[in-house]
PDB file of N, CA and C in Angstrom:
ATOM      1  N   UNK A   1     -10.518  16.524 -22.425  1.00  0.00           N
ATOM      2  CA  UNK A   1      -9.982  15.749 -21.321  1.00  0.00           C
ATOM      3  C   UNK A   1     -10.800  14.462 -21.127  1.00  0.00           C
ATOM      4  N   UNK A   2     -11.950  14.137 -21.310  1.00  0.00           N
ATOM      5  CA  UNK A   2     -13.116  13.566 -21.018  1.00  0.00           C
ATOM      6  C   UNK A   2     -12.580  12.193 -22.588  1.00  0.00           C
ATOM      7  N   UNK A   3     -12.642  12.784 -23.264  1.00  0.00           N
ATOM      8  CA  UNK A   3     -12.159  11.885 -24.639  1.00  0.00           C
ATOM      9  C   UNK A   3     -11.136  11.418 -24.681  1.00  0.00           C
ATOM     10  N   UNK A   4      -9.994  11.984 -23.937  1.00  0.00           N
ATOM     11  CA  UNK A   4      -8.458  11.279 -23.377  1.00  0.00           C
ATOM     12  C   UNK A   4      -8.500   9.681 -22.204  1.00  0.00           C
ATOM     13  N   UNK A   5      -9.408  10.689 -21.122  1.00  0.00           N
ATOM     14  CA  UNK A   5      -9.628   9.623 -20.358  1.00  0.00           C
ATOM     15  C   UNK A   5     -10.603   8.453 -20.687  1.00  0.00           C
ATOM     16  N   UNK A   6     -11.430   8.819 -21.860  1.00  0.00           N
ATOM     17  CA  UNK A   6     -12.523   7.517 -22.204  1.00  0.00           C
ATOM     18  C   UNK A   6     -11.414   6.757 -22.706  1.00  0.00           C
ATOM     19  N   UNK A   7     -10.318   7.706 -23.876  1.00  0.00           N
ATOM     20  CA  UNK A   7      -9.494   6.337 -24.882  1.00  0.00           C
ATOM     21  C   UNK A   7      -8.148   5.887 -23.691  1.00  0.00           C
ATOM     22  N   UNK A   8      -7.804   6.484 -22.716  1.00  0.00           N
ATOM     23  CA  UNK A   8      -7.140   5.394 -21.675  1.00  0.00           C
ATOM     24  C   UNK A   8      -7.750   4.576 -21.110  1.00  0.00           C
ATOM     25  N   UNK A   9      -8.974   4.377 -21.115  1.00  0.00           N
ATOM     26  CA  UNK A   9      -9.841   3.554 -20.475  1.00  0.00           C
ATOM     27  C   UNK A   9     -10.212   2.636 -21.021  1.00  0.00           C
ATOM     28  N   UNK A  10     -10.091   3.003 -22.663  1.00  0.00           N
ATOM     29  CA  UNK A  10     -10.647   1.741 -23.652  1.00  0.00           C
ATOM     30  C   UNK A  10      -9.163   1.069 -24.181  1.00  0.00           C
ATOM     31  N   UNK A  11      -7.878   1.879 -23.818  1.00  0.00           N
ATOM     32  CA  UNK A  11      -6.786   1.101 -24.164  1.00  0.00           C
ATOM     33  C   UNK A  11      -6.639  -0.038 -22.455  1.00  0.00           C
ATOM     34  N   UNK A  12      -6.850   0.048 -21.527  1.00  0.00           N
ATOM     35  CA  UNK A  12      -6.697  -0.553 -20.363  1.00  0.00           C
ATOM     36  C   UNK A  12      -7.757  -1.758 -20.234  1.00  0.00           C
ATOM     37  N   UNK A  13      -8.595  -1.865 -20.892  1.00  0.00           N
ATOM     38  CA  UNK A  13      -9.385  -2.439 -20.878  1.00  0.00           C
ATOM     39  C   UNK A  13      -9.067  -3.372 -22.054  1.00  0.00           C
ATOM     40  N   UNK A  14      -8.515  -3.176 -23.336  1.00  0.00           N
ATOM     41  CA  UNK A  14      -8.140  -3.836 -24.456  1.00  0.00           C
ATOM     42  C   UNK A  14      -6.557  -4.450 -23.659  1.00  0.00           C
ATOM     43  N   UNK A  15      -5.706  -3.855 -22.918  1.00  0.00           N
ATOM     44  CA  UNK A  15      -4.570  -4.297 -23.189  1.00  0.00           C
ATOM     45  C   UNK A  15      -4.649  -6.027 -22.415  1.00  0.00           C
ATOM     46  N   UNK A  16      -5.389  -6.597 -21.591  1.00  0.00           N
ATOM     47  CA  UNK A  16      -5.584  -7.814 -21.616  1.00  0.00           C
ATOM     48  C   UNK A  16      -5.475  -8.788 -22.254  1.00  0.00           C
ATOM     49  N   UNK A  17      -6.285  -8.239 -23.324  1.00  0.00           N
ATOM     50  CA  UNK A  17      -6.251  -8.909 -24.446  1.00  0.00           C
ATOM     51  C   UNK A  17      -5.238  -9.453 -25.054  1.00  0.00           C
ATOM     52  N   UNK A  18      -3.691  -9.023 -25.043  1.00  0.00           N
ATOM     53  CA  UNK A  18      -2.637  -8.797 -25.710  1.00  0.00           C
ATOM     54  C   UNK A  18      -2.283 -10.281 -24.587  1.00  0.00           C
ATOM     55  N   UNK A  19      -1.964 -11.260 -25.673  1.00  0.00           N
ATOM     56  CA  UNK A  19      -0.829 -12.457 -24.790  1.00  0.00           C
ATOM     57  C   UNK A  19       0.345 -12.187 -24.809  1.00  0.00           C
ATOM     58  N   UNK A  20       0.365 -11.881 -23.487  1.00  0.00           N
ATOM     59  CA  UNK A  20       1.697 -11.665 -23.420  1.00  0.00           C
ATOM     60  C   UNK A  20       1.547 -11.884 -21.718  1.00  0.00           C
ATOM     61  N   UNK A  21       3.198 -11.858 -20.712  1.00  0.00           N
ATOM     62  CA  UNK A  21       3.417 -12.269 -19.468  1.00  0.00           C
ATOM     63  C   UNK A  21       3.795 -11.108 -18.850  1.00  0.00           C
ATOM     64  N   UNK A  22       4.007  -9.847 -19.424  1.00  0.00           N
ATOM     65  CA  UNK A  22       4.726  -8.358 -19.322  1.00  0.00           C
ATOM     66  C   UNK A  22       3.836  -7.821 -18.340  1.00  0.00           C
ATOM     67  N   UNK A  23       4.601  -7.240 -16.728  1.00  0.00           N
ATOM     68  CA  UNK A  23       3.811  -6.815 -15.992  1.00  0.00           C
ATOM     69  C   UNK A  23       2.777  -5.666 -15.989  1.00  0.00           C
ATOM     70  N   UNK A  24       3.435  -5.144 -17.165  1.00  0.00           N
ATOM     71  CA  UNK A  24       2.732  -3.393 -17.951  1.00  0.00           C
ATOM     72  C   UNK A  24       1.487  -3.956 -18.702  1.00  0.00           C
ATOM     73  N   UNK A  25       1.430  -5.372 -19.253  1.00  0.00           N
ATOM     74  CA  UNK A  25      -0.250  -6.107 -19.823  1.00  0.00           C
ATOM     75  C   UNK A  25      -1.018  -6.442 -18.576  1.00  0.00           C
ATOM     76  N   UNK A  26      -0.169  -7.532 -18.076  1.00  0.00           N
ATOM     77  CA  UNK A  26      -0.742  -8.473 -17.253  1.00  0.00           C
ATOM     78  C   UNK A  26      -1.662  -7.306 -16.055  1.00  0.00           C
ATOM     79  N   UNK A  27      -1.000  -5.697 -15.598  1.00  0.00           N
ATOM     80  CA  UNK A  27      -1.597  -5.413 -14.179  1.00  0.00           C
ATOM     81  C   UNK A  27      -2.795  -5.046 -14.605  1.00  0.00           C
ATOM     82  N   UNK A  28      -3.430  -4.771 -16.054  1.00  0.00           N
ATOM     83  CA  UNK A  28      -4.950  -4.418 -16.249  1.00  0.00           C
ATOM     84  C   UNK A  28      -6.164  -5.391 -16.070  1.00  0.00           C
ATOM     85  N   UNK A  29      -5.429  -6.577 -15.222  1.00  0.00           N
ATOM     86  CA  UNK A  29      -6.421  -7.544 -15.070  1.00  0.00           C
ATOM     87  C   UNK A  29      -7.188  -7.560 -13.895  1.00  0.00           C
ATOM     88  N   UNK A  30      -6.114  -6.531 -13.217  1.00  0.00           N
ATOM     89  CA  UNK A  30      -6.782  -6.231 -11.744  1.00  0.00           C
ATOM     90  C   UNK A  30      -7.644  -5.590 -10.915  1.00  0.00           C
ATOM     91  N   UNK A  31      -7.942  -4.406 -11.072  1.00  0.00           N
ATOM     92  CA  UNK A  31      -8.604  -3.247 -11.132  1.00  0.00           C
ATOM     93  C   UNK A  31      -9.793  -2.894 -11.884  1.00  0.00           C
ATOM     94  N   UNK A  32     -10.483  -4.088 -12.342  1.00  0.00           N
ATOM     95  CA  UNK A  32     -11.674  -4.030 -13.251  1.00  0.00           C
ATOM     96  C   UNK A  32     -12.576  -3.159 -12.753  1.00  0.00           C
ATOM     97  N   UNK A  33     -13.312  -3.233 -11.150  1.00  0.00           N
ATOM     98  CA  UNK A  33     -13.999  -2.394 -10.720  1.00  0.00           C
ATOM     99  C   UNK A  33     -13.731  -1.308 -10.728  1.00  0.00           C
ATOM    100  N   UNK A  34     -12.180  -0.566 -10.430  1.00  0.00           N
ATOM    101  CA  UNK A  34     -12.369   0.665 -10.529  1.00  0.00           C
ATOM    102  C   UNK A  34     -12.357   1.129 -11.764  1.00  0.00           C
ATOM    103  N   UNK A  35     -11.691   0.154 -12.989  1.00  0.00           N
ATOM    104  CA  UNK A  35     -12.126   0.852 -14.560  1.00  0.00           C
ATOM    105  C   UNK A  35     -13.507   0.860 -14.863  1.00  0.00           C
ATOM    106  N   UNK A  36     -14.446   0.014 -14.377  1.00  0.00           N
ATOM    107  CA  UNK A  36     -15.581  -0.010 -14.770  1.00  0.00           C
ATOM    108  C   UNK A  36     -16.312   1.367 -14.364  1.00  0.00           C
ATOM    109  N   UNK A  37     -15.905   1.861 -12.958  1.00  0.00           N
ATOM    110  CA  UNK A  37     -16.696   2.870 -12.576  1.00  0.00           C
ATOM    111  C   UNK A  37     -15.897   3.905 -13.285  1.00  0.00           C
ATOM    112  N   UNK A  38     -14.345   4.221 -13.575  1.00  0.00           N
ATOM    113  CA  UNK A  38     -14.524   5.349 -14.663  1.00  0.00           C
ATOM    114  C   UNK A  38     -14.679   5.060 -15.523  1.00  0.00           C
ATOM    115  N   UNK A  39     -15.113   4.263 -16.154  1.00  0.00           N
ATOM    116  CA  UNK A  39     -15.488   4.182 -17.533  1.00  0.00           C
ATOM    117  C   UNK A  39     -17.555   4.648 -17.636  1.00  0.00           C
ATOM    118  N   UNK A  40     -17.917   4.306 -16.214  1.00  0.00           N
ATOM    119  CA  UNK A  40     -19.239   4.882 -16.227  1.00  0.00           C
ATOM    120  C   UNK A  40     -18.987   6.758 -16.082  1.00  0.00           C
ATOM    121  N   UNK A  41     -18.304   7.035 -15.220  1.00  0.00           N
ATOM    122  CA  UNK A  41     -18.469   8.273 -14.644  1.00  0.00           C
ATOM    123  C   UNK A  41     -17.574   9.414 -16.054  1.00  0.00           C
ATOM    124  N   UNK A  42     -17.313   8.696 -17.025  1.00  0.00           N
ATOM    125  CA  UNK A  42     -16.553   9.383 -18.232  1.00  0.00           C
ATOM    126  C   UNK A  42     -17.530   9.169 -19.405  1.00  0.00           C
ATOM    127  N   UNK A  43     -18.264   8.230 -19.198  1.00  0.00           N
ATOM    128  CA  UNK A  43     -19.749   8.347 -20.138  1.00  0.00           C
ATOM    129  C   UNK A  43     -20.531   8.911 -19.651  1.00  0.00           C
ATOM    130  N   UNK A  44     -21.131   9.338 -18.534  1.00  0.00           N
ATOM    131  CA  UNK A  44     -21.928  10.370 -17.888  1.00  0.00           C
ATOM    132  C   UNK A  44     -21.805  11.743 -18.551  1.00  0.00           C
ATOM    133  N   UNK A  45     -20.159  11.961 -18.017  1.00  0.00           N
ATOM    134  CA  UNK A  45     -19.630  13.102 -18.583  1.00  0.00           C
ATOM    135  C   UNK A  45     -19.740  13.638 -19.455  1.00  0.00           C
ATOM    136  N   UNK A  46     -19.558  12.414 -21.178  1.00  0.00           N
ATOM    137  CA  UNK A  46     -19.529  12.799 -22.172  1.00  0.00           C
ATOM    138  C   UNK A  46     -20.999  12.797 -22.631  1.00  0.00           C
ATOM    139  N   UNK A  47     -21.380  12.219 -21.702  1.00  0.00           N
ATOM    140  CA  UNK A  47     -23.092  12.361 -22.325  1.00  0.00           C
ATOM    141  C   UNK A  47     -23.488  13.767 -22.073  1.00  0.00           C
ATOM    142  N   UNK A  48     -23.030  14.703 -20.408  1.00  0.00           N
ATOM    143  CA  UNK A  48     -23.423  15.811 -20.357  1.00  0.00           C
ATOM    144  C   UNK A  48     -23.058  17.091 -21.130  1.00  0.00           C
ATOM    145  N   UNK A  49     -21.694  16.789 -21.496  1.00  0.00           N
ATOM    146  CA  UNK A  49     -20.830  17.446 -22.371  1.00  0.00           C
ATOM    147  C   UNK A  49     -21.114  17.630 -23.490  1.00  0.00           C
ATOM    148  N   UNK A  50     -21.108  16.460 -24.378  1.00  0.00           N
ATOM    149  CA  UNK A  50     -20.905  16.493 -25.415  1.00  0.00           C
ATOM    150  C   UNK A  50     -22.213  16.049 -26.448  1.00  0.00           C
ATOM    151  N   UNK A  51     -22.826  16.711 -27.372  1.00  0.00           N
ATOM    152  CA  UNK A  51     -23.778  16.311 -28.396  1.00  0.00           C
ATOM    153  C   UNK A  51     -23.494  14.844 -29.208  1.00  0.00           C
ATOM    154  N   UNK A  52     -24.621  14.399 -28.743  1.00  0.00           N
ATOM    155  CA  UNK A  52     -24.613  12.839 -29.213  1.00  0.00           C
ATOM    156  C   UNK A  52     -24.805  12.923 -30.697  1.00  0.00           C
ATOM    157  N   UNK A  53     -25.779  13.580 -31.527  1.00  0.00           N
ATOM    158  CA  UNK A  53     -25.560  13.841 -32.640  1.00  0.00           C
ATOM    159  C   UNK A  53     -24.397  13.451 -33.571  1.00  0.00           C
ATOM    160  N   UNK A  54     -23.177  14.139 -33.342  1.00  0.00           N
ATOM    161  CA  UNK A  54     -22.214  13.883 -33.273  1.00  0.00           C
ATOM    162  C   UNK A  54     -21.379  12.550 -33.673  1.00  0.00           C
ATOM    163  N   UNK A  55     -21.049  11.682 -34.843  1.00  0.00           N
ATOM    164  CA  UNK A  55     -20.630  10.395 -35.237  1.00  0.00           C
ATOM    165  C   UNK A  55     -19.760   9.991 -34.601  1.00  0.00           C
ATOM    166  N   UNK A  56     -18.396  11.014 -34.035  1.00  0.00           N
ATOM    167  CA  UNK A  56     -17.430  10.534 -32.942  1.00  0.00           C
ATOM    168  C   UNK A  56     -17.512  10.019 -31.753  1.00  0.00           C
ATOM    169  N   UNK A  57     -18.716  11.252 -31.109  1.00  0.00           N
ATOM    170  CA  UNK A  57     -19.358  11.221 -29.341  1.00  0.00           C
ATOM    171  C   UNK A  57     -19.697   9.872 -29.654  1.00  0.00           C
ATOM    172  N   UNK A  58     -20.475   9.564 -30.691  1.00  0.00           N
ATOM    173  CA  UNK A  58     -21.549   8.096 -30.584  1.00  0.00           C
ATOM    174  C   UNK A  58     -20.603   7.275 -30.474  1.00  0.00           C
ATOM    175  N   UNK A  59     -19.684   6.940 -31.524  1.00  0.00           N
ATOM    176  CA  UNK A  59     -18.256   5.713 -31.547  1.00  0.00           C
ATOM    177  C   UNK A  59     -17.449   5.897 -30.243  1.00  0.00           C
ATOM    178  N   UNK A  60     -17.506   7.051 -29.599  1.00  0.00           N
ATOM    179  CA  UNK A  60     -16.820   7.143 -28.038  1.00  0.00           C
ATOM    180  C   UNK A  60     -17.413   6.484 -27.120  1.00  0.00           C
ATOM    181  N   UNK A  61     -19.171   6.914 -26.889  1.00  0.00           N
ATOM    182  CA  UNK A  61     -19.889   6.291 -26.020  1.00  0.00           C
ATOM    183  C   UNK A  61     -19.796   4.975 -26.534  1.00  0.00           C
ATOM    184  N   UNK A  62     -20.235   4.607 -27.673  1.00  0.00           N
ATOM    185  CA  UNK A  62     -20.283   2.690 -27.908  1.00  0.00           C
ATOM    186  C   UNK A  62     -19.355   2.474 -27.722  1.00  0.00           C
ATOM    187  N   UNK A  63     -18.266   2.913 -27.842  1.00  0.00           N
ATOM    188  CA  UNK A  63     -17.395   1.872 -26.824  1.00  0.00           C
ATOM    189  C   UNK A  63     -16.817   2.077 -25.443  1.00  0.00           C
ATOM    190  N   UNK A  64     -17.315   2.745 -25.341  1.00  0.00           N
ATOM    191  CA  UNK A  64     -17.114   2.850 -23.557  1.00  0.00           C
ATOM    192  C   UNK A  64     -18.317   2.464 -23.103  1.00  0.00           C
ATOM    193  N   UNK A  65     -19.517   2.179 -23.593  1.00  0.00           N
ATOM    194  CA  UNK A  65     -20.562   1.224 -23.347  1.00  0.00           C
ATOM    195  C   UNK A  65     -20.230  -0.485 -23.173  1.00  0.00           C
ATOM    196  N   UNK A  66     -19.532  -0.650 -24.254  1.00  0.00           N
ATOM    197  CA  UNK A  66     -18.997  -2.024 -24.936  1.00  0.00           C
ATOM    198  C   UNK A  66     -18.236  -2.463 -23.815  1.00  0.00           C
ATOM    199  N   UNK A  67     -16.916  -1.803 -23.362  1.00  0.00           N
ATOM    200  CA  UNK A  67     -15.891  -1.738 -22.423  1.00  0.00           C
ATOM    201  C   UNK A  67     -16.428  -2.021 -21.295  1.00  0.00           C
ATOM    202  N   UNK A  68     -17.726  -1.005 -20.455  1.00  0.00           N
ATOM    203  CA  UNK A  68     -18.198  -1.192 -19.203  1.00  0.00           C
ATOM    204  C   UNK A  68     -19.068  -2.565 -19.264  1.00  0.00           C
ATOM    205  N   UNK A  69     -19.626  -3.041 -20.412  1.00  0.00           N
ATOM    206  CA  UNK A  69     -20.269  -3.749 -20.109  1.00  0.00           C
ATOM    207  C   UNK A  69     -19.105  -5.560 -20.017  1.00  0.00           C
ATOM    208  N   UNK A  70     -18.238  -5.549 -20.760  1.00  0.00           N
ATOM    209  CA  UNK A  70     -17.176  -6.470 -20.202  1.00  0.00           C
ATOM    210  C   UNK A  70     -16.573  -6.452 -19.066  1.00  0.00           C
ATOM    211  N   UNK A  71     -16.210  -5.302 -18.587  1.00  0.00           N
ATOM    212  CA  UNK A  71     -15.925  -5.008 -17.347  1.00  0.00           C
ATOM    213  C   UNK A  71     -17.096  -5.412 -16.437  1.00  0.00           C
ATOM    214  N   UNK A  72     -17.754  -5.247 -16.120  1.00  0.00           N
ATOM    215  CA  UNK A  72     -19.163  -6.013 -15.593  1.00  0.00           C
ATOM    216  C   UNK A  72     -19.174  -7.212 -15.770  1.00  0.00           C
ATOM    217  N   UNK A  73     -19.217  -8.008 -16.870  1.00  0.00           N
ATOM    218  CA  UNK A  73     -19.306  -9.198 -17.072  1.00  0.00           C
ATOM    219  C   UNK A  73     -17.800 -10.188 -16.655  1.00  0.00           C
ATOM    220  N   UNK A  74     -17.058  -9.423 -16.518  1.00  0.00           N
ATOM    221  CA  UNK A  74     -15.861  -9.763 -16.122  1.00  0.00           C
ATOM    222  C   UNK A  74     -15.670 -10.275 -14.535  1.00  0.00           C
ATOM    223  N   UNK A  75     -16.632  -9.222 -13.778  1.00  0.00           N
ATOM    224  CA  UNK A  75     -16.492  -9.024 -12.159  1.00  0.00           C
ATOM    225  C   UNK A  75     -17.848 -10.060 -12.027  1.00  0.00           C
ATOM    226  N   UNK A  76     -18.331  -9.914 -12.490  1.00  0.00           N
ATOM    227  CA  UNK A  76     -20.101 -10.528 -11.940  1.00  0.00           C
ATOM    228  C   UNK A  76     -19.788 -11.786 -11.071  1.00  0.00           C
ATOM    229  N   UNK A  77     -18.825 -12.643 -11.386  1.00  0.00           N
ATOM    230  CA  UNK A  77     -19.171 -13.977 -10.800  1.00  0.00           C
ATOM    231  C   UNK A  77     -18.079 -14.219  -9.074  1.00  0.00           C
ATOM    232  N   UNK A  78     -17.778 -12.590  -9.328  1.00  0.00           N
ATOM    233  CA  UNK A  78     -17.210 -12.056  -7.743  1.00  0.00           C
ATOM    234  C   UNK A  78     -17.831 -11.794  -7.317  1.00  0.00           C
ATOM    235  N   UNK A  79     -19.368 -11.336  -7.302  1.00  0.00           N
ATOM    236  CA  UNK A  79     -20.377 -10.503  -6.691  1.00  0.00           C
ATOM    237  C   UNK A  79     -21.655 -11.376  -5.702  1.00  0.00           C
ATOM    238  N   UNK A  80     -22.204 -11.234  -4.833  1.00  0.00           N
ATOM    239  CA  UNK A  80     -23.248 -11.646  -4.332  1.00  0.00           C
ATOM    240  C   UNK A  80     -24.641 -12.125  -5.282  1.00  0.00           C
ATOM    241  N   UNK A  81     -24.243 -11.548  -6.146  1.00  0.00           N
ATOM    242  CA  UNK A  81     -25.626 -11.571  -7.151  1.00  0.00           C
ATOM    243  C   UNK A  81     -25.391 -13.321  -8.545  1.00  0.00           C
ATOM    244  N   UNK A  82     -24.176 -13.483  -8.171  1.00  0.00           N
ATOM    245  CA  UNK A  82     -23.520 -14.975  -9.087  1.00  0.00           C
ATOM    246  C   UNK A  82     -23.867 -15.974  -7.823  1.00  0.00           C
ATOM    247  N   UNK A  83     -24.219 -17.183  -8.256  1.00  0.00           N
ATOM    248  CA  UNK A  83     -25.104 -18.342  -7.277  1.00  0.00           C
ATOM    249  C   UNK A  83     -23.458 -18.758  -6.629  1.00  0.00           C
ATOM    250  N   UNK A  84     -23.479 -19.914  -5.734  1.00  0.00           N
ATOM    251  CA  UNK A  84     -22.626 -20.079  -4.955  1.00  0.00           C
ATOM    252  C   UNK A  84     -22.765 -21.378  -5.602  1.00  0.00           C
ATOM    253  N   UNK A  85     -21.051 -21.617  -5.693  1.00  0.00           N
ATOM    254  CA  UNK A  85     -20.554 -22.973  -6.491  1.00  0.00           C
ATOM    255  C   UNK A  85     -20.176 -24.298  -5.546  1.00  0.00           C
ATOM    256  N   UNK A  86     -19.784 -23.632  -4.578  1.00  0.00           N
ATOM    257  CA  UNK A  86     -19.725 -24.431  -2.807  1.00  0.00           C
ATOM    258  C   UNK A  86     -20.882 -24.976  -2.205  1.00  0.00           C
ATOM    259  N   UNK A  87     -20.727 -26.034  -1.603  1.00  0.00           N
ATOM    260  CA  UNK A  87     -21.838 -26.375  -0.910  1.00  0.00           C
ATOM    261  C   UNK A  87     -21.232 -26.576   0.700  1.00  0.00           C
ATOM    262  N   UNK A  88     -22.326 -25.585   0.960  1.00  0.00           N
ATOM    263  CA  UNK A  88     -22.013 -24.789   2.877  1.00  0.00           C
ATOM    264  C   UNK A  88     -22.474 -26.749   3.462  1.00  0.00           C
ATOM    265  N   UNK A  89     -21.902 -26.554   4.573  1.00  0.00           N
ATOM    266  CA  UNK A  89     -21.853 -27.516   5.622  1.00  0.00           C
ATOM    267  C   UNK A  89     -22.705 -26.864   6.622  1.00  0.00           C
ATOM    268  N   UNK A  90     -24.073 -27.576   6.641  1.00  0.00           N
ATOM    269  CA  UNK A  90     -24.792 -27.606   8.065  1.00  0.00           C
ATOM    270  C   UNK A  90     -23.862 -27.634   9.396  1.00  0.00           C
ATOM    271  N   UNK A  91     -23.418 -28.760   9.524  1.00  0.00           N
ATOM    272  CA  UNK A  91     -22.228 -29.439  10.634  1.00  0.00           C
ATOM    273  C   UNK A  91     -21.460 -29.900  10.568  1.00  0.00           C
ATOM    274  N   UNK A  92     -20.332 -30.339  11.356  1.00  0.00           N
ATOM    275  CA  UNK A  92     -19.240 -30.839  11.308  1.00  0.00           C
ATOM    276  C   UNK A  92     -19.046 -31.844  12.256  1.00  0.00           C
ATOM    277  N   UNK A  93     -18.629 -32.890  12.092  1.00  0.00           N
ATOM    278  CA  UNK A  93     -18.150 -33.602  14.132  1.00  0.00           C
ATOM    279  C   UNK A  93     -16.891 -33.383  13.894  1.00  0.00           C
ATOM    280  N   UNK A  94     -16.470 -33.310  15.555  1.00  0.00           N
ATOM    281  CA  UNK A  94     -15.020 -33.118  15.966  1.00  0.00           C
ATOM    282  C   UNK A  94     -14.205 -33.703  15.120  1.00  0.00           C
ATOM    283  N   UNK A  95     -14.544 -34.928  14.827  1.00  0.00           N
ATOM    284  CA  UNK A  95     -13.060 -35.996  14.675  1.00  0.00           C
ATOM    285  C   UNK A  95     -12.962 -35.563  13.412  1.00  0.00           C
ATOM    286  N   UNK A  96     -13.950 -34.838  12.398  1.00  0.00           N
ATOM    287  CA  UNK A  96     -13.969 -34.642  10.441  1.00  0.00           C
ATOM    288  C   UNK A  96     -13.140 -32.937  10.761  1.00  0.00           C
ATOM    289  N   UNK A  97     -13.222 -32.846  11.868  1.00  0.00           N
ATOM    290  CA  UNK A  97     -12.835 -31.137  11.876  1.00  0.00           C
ATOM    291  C   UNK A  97     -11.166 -31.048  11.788  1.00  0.00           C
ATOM    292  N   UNK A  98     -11.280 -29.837  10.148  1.00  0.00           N
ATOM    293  CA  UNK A  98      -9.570 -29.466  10.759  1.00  0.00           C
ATOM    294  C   UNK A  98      -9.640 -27.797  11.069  1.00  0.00           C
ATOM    295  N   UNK A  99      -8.365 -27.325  11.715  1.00  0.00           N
ATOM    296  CA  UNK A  99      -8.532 -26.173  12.215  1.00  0.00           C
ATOM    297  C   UNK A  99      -6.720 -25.774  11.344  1.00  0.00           C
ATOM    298  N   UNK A 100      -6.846 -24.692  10.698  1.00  0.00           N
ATOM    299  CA  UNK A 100      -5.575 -24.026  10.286  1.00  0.00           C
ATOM    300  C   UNK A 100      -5.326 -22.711  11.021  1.00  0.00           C
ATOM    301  N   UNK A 101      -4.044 -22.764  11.386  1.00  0.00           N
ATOM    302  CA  UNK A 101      -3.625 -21.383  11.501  1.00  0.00           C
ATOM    303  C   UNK A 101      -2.764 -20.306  10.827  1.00  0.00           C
ATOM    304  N   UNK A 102      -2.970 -19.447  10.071  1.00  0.00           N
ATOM    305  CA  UNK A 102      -1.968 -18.969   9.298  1.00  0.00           C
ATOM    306  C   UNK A 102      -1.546 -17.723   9.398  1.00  0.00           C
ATOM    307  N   UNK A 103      -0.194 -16.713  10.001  1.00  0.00           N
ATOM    308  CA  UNK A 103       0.461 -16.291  10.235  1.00  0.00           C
ATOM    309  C   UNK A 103       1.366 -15.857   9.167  1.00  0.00           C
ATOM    310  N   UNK A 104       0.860 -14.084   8.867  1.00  0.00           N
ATOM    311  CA  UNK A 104       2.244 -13.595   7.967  1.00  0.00           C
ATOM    312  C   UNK A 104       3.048 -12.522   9.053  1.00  0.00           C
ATOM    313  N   UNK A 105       4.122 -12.938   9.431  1.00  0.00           N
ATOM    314  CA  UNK A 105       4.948 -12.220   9.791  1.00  0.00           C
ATOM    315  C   UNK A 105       6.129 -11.257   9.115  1.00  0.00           C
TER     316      UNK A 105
END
């Protein structure tokens, strides 16, 4: 089960890749964080599970290593820990100030 869910995880993570506009490619672009964390919590697994020894386990974990670590590198520059590309405003005067209001009804 653990080897099913690593290779849905490494096909969801590849299907990006694929150019194409098809909503069945395009929705794996979204959800990176939560693939990233099963893709950790299914290498845990297979690490507890399964003998690394093993030439398959190893080609399973490297790439669900490979995978999490794009997935990571993917999110990073969403995170607190990526520098800020904006430059914050000390102050404002009235007359430079605009105010929006926006309303989904």
């Amino acid at each position: 089960m653990l080897i099913l869910a690593g290779v849905l995880l490494l096909l969801a993570t590849a299907l990006p890749f694929i150019r194409s506009n098809e909503w069945w490619v395009r929705i794996w672009d979204f959800p990176r964080a939560q693939i990233l964390v099963l893709l950790l919590l299914v290498g845990a697994g297979m690490l507890a599970v399964f003998p690394i020894r093993k030439p398959f386990t190893a080609l399973v974990l490297t790439a669900l290593g490979i995978a999490a670590v794009y997935q990571a590198w993917r999110i990073y520059p969403y995170t607190p820990l990526h520098e800020v590309e904006a430059i914050q405003v000390r102050s404002c005067d009235d007359a430079s100030r605009l105010s929006i209001l926006v309303a989904n009804c």
